[in-house]
N, C-alpha and C. Protein backbone atom coordinates (compact mmCIF):
# COMPACT_ATOMS: atom_id res chain seq x y z
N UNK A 1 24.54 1.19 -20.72
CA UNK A 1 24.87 -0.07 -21.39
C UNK A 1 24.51 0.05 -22.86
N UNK A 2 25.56 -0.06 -23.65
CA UNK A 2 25.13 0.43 -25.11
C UNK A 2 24.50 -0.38 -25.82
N UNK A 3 23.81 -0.30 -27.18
CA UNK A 3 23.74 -1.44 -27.57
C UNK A 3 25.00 -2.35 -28.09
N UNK A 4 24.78 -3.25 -28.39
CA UNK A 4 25.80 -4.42 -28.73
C UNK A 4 24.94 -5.65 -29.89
N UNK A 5 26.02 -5.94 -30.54
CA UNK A 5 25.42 -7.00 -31.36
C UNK A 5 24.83 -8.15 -30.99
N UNK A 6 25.45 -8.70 -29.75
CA UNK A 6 24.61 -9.75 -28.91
C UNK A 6 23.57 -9.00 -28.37
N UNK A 7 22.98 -7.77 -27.92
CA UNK A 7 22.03 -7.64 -27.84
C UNK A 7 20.81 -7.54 -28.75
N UNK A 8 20.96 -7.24 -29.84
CA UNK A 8 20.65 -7.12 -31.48
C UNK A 8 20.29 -8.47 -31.63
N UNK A 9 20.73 -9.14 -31.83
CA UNK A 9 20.64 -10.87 -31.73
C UNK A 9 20.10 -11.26 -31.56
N UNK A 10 20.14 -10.99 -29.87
CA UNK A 10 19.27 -11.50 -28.57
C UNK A 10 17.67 -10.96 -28.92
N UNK A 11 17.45 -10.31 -28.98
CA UNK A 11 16.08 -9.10 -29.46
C UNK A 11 15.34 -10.19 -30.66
N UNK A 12 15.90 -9.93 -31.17
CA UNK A 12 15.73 -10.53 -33.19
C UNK A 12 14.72 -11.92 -32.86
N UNK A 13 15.99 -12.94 -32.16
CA UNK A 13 15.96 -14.33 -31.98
C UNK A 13 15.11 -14.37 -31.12
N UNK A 14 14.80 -13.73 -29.87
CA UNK A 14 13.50 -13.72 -29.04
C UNK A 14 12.16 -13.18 -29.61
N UNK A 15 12.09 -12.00 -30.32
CA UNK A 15 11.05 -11.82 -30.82
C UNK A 15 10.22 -12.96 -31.80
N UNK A 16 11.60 -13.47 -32.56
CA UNK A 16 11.38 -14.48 -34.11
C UNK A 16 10.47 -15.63 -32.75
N UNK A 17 11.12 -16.03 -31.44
CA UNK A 17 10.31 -17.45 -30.77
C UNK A 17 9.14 -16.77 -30.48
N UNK A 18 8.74 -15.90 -29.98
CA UNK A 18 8.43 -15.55 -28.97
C UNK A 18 7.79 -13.99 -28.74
N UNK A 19 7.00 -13.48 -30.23
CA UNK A 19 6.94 -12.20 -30.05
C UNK A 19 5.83 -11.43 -29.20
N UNK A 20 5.05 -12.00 -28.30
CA UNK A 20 3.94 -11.86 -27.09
C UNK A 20 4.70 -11.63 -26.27
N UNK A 21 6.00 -11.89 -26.29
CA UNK A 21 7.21 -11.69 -24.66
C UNK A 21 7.98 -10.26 -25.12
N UNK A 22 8.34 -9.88 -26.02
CA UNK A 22 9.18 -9.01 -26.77
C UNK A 22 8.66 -7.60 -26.76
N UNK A 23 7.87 -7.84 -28.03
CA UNK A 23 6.90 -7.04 -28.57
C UNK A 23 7.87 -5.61 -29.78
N UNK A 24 9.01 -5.68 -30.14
CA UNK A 24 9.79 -5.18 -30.80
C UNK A 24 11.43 -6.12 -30.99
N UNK A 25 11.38 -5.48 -32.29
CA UNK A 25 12.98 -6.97 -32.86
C UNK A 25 14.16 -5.95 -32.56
N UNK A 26 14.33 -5.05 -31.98
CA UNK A 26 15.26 -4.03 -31.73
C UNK A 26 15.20 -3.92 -29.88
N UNK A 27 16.52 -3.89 -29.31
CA UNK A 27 16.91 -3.44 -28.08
C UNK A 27 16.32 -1.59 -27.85
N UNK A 28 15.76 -1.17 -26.64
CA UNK A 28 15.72 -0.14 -26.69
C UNK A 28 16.64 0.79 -27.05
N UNK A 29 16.41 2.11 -27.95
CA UNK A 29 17.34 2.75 -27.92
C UNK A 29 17.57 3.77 -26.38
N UNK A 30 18.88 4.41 -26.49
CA UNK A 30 19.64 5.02 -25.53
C UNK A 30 18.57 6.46 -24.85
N UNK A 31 17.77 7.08 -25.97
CA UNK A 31 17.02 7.96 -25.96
C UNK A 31 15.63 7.66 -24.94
N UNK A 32 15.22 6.53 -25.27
CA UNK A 32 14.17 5.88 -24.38
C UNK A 32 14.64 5.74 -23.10
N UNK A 33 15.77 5.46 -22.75
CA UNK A 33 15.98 4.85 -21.51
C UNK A 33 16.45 5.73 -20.91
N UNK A 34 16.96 6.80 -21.13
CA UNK A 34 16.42 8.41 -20.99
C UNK A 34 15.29 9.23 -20.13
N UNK A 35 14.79 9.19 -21.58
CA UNK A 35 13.47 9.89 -21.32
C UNK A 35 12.73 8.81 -19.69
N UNK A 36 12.55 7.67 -20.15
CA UNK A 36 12.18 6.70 -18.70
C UNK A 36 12.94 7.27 -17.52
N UNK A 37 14.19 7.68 -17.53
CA UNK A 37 14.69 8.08 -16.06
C UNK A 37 14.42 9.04 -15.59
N UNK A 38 14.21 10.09 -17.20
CA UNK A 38 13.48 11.30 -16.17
C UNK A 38 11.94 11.80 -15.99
N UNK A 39 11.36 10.38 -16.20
CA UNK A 39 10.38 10.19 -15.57
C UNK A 39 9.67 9.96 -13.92
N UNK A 40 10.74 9.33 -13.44
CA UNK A 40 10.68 9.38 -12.21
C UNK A 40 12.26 9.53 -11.73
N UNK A 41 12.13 10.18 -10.30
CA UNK A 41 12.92 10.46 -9.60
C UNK A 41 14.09 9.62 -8.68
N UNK A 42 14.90 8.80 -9.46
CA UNK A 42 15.29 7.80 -8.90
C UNK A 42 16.45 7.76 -7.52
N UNK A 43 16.89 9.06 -7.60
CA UNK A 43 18.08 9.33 -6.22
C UNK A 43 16.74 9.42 -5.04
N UNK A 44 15.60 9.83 -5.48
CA UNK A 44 14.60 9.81 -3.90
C UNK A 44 14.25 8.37 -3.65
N UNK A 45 14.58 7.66 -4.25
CA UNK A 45 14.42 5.99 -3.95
C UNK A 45 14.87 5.03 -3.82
N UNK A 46 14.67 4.61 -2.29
CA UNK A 46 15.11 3.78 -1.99
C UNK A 46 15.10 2.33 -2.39
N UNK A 47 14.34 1.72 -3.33
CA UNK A 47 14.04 0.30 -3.56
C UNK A 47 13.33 0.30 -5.03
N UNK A 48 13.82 -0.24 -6.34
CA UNK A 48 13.48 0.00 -7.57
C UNK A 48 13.68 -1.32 -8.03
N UNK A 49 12.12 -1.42 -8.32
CA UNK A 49 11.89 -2.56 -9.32
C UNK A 49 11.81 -2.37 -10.55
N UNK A 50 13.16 -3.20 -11.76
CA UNK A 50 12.81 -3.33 -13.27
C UNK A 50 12.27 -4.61 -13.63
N UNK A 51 11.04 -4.26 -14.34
CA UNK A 51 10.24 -5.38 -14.92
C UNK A 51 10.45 -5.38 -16.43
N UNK A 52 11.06 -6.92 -17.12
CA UNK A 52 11.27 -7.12 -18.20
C UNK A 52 12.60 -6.70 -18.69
N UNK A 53 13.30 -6.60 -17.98
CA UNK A 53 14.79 -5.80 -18.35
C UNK A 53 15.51 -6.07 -19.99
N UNK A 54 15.14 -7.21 -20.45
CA UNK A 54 15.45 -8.27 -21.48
C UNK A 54 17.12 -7.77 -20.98
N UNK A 55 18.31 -7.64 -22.05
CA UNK A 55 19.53 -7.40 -21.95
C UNK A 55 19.79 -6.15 -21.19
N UNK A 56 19.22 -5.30 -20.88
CA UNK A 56 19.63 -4.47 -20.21
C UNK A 56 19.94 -2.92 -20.34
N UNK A 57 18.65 -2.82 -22.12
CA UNK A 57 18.97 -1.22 -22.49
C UNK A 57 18.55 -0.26 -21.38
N UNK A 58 17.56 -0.58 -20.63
CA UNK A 58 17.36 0.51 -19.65
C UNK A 58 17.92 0.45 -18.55
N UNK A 59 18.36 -0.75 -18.13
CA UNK A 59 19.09 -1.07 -17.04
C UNK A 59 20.12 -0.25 -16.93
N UNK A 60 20.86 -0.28 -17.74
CA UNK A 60 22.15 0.34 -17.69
C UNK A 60 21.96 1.93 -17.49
N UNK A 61 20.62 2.72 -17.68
CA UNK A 61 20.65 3.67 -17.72
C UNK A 61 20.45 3.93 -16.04
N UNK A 62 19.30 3.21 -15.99
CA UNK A 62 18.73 3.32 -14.79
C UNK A 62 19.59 2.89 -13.60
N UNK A 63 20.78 2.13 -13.43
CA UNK A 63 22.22 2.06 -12.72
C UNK A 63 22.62 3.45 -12.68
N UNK A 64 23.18 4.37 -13.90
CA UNK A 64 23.37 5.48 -13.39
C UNK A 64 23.32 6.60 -12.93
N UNK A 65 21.85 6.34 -12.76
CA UNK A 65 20.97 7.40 -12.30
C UNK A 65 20.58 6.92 -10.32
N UNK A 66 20.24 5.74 -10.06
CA UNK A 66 19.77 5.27 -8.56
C UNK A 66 21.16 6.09 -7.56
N UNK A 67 20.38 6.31 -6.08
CA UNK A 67 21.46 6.98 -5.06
C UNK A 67 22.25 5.94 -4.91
N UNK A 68 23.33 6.08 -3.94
CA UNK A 68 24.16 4.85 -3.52
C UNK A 68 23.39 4.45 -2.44
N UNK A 69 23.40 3.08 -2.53
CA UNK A 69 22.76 2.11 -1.17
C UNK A 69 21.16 2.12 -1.42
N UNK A 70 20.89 2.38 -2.81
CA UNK A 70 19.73 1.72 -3.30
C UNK A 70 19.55 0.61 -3.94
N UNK A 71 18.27 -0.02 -3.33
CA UNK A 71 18.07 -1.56 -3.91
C UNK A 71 17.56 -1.90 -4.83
N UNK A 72 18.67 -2.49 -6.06
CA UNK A 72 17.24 -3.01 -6.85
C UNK A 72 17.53 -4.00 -7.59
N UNK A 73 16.06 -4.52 -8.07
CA UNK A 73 15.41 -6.02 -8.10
C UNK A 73 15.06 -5.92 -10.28
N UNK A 74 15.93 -6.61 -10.40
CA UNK A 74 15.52 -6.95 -11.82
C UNK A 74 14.73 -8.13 -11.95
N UNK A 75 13.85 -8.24 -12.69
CA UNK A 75 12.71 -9.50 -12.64
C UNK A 75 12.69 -9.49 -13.93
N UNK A 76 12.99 -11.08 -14.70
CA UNK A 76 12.64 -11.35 -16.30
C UNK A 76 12.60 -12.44 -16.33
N UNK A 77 11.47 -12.52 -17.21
CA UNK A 77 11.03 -14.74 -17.45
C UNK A 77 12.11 -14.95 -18.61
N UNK A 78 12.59 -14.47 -19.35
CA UNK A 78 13.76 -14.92 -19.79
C UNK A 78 15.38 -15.71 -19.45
N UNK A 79 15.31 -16.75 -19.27
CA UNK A 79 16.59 -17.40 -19.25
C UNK A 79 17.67 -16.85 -19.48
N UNK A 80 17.54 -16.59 -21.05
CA UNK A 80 18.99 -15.74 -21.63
C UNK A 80 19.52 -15.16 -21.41
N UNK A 81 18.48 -13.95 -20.97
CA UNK A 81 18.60 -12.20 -20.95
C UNK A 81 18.83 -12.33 -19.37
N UNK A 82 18.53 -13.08 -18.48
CA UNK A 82 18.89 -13.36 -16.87
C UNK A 82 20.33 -13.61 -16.65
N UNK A 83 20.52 -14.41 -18.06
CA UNK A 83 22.69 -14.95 -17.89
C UNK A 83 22.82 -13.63 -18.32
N UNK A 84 22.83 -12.98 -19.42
CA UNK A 84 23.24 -12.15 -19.73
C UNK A 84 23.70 -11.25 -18.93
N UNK A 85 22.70 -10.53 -18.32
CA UNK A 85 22.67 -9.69 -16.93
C UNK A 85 23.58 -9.99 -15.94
N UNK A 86 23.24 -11.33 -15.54
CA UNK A 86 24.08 -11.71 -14.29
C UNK A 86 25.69 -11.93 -14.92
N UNK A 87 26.33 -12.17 -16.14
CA UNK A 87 27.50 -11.90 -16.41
C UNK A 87 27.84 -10.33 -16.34
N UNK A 88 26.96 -9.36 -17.24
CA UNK A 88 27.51 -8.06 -17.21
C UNK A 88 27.10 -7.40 -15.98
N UNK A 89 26.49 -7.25 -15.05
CA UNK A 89 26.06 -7.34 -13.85
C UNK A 89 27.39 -7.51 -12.60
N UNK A 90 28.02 -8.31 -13.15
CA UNK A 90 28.40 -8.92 -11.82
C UNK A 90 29.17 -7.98 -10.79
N UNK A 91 29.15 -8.09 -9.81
CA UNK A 91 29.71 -7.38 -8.39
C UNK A 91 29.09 -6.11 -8.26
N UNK A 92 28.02 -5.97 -9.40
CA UNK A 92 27.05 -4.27 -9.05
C UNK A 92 26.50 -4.35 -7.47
N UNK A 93 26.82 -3.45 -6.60
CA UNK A 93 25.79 -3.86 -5.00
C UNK A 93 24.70 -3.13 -5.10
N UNK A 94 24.16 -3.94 -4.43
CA UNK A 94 22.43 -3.88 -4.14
C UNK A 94 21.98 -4.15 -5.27
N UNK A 95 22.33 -5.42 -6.18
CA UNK A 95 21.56 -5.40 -7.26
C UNK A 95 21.12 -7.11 -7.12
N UNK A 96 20.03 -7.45 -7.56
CA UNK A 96 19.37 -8.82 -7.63
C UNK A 96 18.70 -9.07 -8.61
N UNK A 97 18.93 -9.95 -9.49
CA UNK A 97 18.26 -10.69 -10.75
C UNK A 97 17.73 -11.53 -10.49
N UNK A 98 16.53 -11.74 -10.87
CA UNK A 98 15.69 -12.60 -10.59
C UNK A 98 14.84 -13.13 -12.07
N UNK A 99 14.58 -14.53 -11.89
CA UNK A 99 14.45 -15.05 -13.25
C UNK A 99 12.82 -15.20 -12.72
N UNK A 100 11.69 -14.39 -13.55
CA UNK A 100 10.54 -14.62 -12.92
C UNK A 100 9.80 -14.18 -13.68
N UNK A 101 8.29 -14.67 -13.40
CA UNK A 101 6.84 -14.05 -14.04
C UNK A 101 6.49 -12.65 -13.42
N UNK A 102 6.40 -11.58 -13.97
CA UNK A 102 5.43 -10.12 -13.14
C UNK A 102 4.89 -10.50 -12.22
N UNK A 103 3.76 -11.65 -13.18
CA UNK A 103 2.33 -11.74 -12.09
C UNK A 103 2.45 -12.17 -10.54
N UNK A 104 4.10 -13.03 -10.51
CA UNK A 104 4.40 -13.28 -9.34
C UNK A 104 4.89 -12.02 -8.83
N UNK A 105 4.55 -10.51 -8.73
CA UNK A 105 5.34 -9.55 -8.75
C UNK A 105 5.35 -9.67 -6.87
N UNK A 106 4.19 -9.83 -6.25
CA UNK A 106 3.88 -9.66 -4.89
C UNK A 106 4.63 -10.98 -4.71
N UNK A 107 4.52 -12.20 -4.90
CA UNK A 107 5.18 -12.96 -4.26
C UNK A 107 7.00 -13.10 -4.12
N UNK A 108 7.58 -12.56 -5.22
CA UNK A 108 8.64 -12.49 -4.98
C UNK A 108 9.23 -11.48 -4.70
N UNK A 109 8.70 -10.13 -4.22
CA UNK A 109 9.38 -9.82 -3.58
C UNK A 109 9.23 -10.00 -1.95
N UNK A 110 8.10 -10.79 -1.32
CA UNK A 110 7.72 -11.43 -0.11
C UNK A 110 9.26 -12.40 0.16
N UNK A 111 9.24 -12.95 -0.90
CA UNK A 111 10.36 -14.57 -1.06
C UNK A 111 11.58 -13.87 -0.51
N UNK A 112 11.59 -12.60 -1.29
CA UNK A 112 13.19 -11.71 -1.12
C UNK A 112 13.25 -10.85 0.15
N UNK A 113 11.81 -11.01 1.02
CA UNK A 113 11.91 -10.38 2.12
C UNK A 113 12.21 -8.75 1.64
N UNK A 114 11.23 -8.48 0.74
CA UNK A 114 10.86 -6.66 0.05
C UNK A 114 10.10 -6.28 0.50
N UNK A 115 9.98 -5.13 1.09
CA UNK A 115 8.72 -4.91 1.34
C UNK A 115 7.81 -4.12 -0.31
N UNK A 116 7.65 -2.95 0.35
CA UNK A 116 6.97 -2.12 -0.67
C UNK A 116 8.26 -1.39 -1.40
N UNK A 117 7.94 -0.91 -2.95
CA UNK A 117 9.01 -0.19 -3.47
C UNK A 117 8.66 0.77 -3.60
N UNK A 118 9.56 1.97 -3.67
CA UNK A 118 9.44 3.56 -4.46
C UNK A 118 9.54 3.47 -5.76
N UNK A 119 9.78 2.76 -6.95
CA UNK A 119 9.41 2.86 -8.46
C UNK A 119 9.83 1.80 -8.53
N UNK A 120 8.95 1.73 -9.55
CA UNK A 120 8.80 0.42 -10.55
C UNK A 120 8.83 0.93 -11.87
N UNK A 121 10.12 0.02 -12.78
CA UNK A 121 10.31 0.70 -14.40
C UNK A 121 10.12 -0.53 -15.28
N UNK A 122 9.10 -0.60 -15.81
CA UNK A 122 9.00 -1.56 -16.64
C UNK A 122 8.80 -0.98 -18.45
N UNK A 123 9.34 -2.38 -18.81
CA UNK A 123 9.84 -2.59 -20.36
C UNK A 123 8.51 -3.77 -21.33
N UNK A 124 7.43 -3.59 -20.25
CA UNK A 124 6.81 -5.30 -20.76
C UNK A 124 6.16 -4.88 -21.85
N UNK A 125 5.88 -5.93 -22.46
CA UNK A 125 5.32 -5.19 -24.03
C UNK A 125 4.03 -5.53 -23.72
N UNK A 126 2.63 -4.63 -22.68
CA UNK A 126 1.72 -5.58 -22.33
C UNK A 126 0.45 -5.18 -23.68
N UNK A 127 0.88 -4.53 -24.69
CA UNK A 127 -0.10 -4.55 -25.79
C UNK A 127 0.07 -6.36 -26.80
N UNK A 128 1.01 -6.82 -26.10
CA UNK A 128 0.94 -8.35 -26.81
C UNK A 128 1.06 -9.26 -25.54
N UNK A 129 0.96 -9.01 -24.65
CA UNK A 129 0.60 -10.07 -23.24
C UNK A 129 -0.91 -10.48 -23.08
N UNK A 130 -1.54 -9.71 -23.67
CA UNK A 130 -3.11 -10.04 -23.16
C UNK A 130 -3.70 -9.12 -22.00
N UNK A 131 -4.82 -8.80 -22.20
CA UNK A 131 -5.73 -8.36 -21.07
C UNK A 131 -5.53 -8.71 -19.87
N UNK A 132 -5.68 -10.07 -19.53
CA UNK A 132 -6.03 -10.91 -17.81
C UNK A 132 -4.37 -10.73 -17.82
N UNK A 133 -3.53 -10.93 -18.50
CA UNK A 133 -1.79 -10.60 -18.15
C UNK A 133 -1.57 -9.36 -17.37
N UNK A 134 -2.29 -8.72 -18.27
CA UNK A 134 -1.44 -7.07 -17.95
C UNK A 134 -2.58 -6.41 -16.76
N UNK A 135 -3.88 -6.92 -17.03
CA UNK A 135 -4.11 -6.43 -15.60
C UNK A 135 -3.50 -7.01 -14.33
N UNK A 136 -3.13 -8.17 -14.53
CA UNK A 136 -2.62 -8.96 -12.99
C UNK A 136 -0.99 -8.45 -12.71
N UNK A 137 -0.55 -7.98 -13.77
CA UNK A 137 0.96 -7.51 -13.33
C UNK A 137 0.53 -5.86 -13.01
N UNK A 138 -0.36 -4.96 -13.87
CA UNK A 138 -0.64 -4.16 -12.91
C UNK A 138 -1.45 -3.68 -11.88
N UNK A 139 -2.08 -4.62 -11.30
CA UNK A 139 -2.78 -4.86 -10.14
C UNK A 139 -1.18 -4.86 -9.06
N UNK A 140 -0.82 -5.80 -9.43
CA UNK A 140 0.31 -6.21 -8.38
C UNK A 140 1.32 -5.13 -8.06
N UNK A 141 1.75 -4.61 -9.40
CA UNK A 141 2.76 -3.08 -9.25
C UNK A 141 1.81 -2.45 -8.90
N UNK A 142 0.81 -1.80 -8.45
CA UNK A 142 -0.03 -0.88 -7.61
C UNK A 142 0.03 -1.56 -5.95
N UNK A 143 -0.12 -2.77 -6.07
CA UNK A 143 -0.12 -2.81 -4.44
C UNK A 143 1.21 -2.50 -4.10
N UNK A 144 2.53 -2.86 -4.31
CA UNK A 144 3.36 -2.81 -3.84
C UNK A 144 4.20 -1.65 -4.00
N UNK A 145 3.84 -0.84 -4.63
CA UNK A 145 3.94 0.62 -4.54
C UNK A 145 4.00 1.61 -3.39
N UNK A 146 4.73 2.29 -2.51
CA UNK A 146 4.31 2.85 -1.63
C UNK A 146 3.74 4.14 -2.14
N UNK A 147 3.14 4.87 -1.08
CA UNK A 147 1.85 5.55 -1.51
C UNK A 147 2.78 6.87 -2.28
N UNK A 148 4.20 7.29 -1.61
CA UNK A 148 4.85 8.07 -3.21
C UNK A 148 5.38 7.97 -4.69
N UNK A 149 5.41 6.38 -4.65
CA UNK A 149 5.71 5.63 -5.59
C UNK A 149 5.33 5.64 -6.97
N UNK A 150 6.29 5.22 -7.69
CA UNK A 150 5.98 5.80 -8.95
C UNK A 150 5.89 4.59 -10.39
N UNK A 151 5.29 4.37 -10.78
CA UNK A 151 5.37 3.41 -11.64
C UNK A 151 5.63 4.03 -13.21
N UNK A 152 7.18 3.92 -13.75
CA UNK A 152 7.07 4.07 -15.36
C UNK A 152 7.45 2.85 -16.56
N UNK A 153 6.41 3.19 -17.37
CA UNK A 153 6.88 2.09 -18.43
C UNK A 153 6.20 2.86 -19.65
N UNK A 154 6.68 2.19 -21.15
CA UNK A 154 6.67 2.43 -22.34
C UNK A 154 5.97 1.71 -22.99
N UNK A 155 5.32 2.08 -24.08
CA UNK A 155 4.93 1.48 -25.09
C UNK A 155 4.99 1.69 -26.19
N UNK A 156 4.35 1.19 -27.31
CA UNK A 156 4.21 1.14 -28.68
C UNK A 156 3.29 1.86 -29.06
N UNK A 157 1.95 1.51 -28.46
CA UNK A 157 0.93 2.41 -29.31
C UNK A 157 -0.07 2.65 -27.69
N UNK A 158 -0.71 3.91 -27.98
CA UNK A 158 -1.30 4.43 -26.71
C UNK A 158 -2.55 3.38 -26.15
N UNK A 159 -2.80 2.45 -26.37
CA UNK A 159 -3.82 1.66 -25.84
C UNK A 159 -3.66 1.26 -24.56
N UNK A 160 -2.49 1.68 -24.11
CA UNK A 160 -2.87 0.58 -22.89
C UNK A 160 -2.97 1.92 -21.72
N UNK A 161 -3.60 3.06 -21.86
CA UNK A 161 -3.94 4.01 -21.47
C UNK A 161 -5.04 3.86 -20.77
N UNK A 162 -6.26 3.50 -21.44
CA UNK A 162 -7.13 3.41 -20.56
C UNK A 162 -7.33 1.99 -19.39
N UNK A 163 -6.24 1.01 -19.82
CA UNK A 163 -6.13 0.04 -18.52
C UNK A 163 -5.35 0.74 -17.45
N UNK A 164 -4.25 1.08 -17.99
CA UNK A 164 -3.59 1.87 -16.93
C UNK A 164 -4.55 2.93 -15.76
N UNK A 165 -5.41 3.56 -16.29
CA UNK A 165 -6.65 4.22 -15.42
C UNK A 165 -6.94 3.77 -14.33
N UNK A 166 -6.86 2.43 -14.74
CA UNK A 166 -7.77 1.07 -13.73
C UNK A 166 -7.03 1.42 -12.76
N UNK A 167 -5.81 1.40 -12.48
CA UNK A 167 -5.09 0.68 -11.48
C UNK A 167 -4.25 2.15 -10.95
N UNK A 168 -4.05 3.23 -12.12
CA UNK A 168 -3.28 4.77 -11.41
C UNK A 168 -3.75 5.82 -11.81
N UNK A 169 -2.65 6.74 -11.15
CA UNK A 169 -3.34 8.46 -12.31
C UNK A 169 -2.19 8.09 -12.74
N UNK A 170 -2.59 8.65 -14.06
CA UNK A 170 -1.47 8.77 -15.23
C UNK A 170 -0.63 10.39 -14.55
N UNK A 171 0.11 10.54 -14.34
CA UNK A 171 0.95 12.07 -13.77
C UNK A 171 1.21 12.58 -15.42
N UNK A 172 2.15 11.93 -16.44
CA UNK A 172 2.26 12.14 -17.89
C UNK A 172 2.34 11.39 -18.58
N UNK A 173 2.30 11.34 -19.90
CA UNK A 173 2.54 10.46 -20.95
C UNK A 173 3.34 11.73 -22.24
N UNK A 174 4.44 10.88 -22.32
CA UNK A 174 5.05 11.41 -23.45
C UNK A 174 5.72 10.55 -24.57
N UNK A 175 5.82 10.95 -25.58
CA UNK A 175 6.44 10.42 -26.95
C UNK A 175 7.98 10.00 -27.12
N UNK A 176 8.30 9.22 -27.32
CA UNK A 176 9.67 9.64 -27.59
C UNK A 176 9.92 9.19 -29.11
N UNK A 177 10.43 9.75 -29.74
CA UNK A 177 10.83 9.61 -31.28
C UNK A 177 11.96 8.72 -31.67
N UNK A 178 13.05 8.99 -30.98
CA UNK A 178 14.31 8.60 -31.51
C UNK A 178 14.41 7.01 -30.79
N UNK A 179 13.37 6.25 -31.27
CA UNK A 179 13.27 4.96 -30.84
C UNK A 179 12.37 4.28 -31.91
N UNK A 180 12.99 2.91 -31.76
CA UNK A 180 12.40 2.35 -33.03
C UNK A 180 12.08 0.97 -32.49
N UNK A 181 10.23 0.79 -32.64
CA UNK A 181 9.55 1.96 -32.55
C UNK A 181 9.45 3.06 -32.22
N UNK A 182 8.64 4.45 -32.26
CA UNK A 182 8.93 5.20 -31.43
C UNK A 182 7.63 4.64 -30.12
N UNK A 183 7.70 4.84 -29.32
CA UNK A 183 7.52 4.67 -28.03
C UNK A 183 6.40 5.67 -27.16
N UNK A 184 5.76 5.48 -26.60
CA UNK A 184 5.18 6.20 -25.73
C UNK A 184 5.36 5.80 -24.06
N UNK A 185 6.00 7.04 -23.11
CA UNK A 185 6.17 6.98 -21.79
C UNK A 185 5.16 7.03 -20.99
N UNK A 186 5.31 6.39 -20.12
CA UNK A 186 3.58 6.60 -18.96
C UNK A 186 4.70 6.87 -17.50
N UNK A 187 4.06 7.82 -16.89
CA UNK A 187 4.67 8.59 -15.50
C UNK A 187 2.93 8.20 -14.45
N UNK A 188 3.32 7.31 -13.80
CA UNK A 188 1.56 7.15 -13.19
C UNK A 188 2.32 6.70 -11.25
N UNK A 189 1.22 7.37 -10.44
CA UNK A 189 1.28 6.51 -9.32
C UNK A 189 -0.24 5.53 -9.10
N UNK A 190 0.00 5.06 -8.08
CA UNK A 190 -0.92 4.29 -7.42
C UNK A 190 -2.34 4.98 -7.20
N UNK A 191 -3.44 4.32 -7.69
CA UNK A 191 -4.72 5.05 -7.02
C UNK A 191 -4.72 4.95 -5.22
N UNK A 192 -4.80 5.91 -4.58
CA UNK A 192 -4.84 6.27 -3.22
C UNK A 192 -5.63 5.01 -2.64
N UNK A 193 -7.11 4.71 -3.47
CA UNK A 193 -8.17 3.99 -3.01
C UNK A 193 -8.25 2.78 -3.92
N UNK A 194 -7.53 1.47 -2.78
CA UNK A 194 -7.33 0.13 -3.67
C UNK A 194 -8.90 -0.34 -3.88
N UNK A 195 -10.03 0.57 -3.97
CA UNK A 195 -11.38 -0.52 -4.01
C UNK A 195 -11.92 0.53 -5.69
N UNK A 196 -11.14 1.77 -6.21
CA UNK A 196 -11.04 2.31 -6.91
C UNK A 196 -10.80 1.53 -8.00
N UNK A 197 -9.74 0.43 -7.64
CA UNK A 197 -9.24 -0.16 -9.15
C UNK A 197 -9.74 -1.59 -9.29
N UNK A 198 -10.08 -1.96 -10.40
CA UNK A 198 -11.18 -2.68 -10.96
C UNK A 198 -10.17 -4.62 -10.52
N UNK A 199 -11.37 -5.18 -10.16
CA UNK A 199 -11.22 -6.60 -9.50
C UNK A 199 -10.74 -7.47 -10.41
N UNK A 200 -9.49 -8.00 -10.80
CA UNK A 200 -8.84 -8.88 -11.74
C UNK A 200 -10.57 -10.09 -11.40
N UNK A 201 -10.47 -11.08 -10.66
CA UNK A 201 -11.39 -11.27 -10.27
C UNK A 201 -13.37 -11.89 -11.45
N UNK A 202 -13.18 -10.00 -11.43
CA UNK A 202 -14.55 -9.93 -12.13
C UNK A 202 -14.71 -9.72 -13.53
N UNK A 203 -13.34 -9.72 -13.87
CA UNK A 203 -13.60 -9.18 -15.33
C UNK A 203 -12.84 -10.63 -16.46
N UNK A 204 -11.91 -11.35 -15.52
CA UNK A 204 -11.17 -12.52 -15.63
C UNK A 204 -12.53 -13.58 -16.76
């Protein structure tokens, strides 16, 4: 899905309300959404959750990469970027948009009758969500992870490295350049031992 000027727009005008949801005034570039696919292995999976999709720069990548008769679940608290989707979207199978919070990550896919997924690709910008945010959305993508499961997402600047610890092993982290920002990839699964990763709870 290339970029487009309504996506350009869309980016700009969400960041300008809203830049704790965003966290960059530019749509991912094509290179990122890339490098994210071949981060994890997406024809071995059966059930793929994208978190934060906004318009759909990785989406589109990550469509042509999944096997046939794989499921997957787009989740974004965005209104806009939800029409958006569900217009350019339409008649894709096995695909479901869902207009939602992360933190509800366990409850909706319960609602959707999901069980556990094989990857989860998220876009969230959690270096401007907050601490108690980004641990509770990745608390939640660790439980629902099955135990080969793979969780990738990007960032801006390497900080959110040592939260990520909390909750996986990092497998890699790599750079990508030809993105603006340029970006850093995280390749992590699930810690084996859920009493390993630190109690939203106690630190709240």
């Amino acid at each position: 899905m290339a970029r487009t000027w309504q996506d350009i727009l869309h980016t700009f005008e969400h960041f300008l309300k809203a830049p704790h949801e965003i966290g960059a005034v530019l749509p991912s570039s094509r290179f990122l959404a890339r490098r994210m696919m071949k981060a994890v292995d997406l024809k071995q999976a059966n059930s793929i959750v994208e978190l934060g999709a906004g318009t759909g720069a990785i989406t589109g990548e990550l469509l042509l990469h999944v096997s046939p008769g794989a499921s997957v679940v787009i989740i974004d608290s965005n209104p806009e970027a939800v029409a958006i989707l569900n217009r350019r979207l339409a008649g894709q199978k096995n695909l479901r948009i869902i207009l939602g919070d992360a933190r509800e990550l366990r409850n909706i896919l319960k609602e959707n009758q999901i069980g556990n997924v094989d990857a989860i690709v998220s876009s969230l910008p959690y270096a401007s969500l907050g601490e108690g945010t980004t641990r509770h959305i990745l608390s939640a993508a660790a439980d629902v992870l099955t135990p080969q499961g793979h969780f990738v997402a990007f960032q801006y600047t390497p900080l959110l490295r040592k939260t990520l610890e909390a909750y996986f092993e990092i497998q890699s982290s790599e750079v990508e350049l030809r993105n603006f920002p340029p970006a850093v990839v995280y390749r992590c699964v699930a810690k084996e031992n859920k009493k390993e990763r630190l109690n939203l709870k106690n630190i709240a």
